[in-house]
Protein backbone atom coordinates (compact mmCIF):
# COMPACT_ATOMS: atom_id res chain seq x y z
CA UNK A 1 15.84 23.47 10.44
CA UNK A 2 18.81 25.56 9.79
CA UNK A 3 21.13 22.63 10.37
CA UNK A 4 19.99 20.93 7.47
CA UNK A 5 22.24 19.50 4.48
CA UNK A 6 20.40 18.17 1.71
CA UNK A 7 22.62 16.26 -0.82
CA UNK A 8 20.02 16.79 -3.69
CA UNK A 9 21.57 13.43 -5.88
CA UNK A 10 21.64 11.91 -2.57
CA UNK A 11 17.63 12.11 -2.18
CA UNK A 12 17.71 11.41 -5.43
CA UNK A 13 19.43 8.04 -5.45
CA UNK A 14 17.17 6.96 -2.12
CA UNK A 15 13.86 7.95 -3.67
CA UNK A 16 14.80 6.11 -6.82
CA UNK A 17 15.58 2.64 -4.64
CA UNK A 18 12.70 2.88 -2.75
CA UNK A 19 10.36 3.38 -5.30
CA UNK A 20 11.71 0.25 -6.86
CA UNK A 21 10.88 -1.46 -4.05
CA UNK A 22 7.60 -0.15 -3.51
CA UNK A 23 6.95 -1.41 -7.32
CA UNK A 24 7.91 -4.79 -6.33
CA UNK A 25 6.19 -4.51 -2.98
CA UNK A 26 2.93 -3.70 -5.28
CA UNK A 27 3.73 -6.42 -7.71
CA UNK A 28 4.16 -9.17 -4.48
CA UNK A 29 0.77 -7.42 -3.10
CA UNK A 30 -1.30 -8.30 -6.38
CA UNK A 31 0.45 -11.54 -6.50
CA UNK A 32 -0.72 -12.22 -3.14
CA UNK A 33 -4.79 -11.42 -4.03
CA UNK A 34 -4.11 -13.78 -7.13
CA UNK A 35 -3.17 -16.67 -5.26
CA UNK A 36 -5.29 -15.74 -2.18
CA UNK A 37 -8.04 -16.05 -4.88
CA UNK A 38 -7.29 -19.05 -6.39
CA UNK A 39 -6.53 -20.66 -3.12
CA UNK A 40 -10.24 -20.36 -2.58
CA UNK A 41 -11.09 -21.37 -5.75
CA UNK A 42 -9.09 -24.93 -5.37
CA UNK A 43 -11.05 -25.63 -1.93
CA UNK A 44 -13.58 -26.47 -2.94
CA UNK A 45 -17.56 -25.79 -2.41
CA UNK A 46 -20.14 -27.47 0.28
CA UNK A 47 -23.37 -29.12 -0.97
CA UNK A 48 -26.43 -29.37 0.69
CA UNK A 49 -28.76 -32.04 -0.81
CA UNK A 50 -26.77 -32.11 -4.24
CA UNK A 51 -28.34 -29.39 -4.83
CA UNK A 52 -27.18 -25.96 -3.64
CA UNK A 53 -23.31 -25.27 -3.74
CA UNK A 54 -21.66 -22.30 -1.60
CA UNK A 55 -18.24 -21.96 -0.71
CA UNK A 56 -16.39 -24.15 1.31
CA UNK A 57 -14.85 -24.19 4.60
CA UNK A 58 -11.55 -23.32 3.48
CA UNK A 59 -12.47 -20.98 0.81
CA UNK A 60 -14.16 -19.17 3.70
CA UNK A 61 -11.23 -19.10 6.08
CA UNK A 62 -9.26 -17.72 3.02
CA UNK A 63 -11.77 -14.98 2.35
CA UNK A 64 -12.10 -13.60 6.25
CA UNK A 65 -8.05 -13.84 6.23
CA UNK A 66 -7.55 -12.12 3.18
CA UNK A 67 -9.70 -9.49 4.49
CA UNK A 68 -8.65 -9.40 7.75
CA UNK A 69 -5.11 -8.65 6.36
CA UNK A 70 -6.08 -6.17 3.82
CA UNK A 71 -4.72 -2.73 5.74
CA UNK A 72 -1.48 -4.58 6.86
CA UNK A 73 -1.08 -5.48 3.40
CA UNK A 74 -1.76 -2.42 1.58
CA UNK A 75 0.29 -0.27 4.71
CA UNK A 76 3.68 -0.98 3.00
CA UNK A 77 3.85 0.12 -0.12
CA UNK A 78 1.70 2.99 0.64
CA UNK A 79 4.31 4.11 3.56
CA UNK A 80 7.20 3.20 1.08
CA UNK A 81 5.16 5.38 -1.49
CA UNK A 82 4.39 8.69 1.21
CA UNK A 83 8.08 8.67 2.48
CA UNK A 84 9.65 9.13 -0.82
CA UNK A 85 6.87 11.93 -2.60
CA UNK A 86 7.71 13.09 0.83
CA UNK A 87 11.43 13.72 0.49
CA UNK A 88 11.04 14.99 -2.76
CA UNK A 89 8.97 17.54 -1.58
CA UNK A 90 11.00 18.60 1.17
CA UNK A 91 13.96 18.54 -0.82
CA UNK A 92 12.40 20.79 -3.19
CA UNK A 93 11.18 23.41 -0.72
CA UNK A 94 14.61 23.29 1.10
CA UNK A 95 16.30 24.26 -2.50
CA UNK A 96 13.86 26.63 -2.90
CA UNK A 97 14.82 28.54 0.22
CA UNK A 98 11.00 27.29 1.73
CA UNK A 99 12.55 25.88 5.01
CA UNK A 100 9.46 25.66 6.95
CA UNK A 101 7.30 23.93 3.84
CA UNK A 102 10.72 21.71 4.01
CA UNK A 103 9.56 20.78 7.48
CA UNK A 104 6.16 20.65 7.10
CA UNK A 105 6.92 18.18 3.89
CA UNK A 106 8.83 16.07 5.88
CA UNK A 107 6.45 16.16 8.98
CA UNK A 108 3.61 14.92 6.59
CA UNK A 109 5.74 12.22 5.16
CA UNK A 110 6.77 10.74 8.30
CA UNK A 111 3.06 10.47 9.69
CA UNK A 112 1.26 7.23 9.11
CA UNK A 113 -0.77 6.78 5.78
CA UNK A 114 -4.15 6.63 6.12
CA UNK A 115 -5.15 3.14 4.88
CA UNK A 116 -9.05 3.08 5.10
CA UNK A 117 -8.90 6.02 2.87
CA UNK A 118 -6.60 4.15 0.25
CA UNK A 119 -8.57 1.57 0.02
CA UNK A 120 -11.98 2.97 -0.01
CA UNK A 121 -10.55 5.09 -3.27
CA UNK A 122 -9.06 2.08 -4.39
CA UNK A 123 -12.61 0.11 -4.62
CA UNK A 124 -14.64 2.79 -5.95
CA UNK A 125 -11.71 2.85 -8.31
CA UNK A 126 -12.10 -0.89 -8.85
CA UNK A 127 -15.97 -0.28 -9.01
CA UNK A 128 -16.33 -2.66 -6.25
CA UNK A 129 -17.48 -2.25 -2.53
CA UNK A 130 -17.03 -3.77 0.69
């Protein structure tokens, strides 16, 4: 830790870029549900005796891919998201003198988000469950 040179503009700079990136990444992610959704919508339904309608084939396909790629999706901007709260935090406590918060700012930011927990908030949020 006492090796450390932190170029506080530097961080700055970074942390700005990637946040614009994770604000695109978020944009492309809500995009992606969009068209995911009315991918589904354009397949079409199933009827049985001209009667009952339910989703078709397709629009089922979409739905179990869509959810089956729900973590990978969200993981990205979330990391992107982590890593640079991260740095700022770390840069902080290493201006601050706090060295070993320093660390333990940037040891939390490099672990892997926790997904399942994003996106439970994120439907309870939403006022939706799965």
């Amino acid at each position: 830790m006492t090796g450390w040179d932190i170029s506080p503009s530097g961080v700055q700079s970074v942390v700005s870029t990637v946040r614009e990136a994770a604000e695109g990444m978020n944009e492309g992610v809500a995009l992606y549900g969009s068209s995911i959704q009315a991918a589904m919508e354009a397949a079409g339904t199933l009827s049985f005796g001209g009667e009952q309608r339910s989703a078709g084939l397709v629009a089922v396909a979409l739905g179990e891919f869509a959810v089956g790629s729900e973590r990978d999706v969200a993981f990205l901007p979330l990391r992107a998201s982590n890593s640079a709260n991260g740095a700022v935090e770390a840069t902080n406590a290493y201006l601050a003198g706090e060295l070993e918060q320093a660390w333990n700012a940037q040891h939390q930011a490099s672990l892997a988000p926790d997904v399942t927990a994003f996106l439970e908030a994120a439907r309870k949020q939403a006022g939706g469950s799965r």
